[in-house]
Protein backbone atom coordinates (compact mmCIF):
# COMPACT_ATOMS: atom_id res chain seq x y z
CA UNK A 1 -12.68 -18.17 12.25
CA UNK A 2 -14.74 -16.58 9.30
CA UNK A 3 -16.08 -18.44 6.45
CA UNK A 4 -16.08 -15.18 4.03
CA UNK A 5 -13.18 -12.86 5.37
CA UNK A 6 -13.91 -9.09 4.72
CA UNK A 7 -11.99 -7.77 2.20
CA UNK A 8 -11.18 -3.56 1.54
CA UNK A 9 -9.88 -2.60 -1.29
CA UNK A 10 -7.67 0.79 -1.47
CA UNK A 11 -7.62 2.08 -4.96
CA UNK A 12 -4.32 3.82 -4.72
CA UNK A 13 -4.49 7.73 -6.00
CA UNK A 14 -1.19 9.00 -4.70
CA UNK A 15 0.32 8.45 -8.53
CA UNK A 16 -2.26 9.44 -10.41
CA UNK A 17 -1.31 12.58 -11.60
CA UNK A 18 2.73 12.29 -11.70
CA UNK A 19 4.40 8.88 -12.67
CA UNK A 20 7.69 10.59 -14.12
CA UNK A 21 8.69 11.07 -10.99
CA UNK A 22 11.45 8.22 -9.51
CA UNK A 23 10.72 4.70 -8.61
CA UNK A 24 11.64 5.64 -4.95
CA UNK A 25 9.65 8.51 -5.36
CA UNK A 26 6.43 6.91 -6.29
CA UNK A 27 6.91 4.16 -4.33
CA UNK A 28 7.37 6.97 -0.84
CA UNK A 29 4.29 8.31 -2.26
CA UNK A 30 1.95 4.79 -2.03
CA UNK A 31 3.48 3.87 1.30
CA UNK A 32 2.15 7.77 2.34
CA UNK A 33 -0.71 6.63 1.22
CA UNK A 34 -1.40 3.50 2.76
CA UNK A 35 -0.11 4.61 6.19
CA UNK A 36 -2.67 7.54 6.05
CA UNK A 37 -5.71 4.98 5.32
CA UNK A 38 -4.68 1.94 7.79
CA UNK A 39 -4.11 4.98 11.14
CA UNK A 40 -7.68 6.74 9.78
CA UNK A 41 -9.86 3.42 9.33
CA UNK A 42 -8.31 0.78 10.94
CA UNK A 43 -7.77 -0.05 15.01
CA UNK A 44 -6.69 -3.69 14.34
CA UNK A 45 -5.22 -4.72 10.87
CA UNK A 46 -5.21 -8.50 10.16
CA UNK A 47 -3.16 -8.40 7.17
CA UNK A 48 -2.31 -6.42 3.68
CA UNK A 49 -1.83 -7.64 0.48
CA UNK A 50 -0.72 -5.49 -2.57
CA UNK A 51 -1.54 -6.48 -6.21
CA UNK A 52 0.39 -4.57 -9.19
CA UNK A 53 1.45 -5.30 -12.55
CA UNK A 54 4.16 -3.79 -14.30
CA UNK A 55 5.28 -0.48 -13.14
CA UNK A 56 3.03 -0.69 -10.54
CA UNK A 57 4.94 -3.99 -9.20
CA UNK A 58 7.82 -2.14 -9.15
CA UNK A 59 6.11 1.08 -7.55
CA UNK A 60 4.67 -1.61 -4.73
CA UNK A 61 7.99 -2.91 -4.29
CA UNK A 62 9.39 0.22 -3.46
CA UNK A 63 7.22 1.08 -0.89
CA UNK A 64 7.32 -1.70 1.59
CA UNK A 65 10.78 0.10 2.74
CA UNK A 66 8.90 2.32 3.98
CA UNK A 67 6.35 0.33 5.59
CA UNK A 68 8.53 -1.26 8.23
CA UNK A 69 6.19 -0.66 11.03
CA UNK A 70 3.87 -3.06 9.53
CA UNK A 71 5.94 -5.55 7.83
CA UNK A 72 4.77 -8.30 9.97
CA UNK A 73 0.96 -7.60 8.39
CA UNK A 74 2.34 -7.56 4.50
């Protein structure tokens, strides 16, 4: 057990440029996105939390249908 957890942070990029596109659309986008950085950096993920307000609640919320193969670490 750890006193002070580590904590990353991903700064999510994937929408930067384009938020017209769909909810759906941005929220395939992030999930792209956090795939890619948990199979490059991580071997054994404890957990992942997502923090959003607004649109990007909604973008968030979109994306964890797409992250299915890690729902049990959301």
């Amino acid at each position: 057990m750890f006193l002070f957890p580590t904590a990353i942070f991903l700064n999510s990029i994937s929408n930067e440029e384009d938020t017209n596109m769909s909810i759906e659309d941005l929220g395939h986008n992030l999930a792209n996105e956090v795939i890619s950085y948990i199979e490059t950096n991580f071997e054994n993920l404890d957990g992942i939390s997502f923090v959003g307000h607004s649109l990007g609640g909604l973008i968030i919320r979109s994306a964890l249908m797409y992250l299915a193969d890690i729902k049990d670490k959301v």
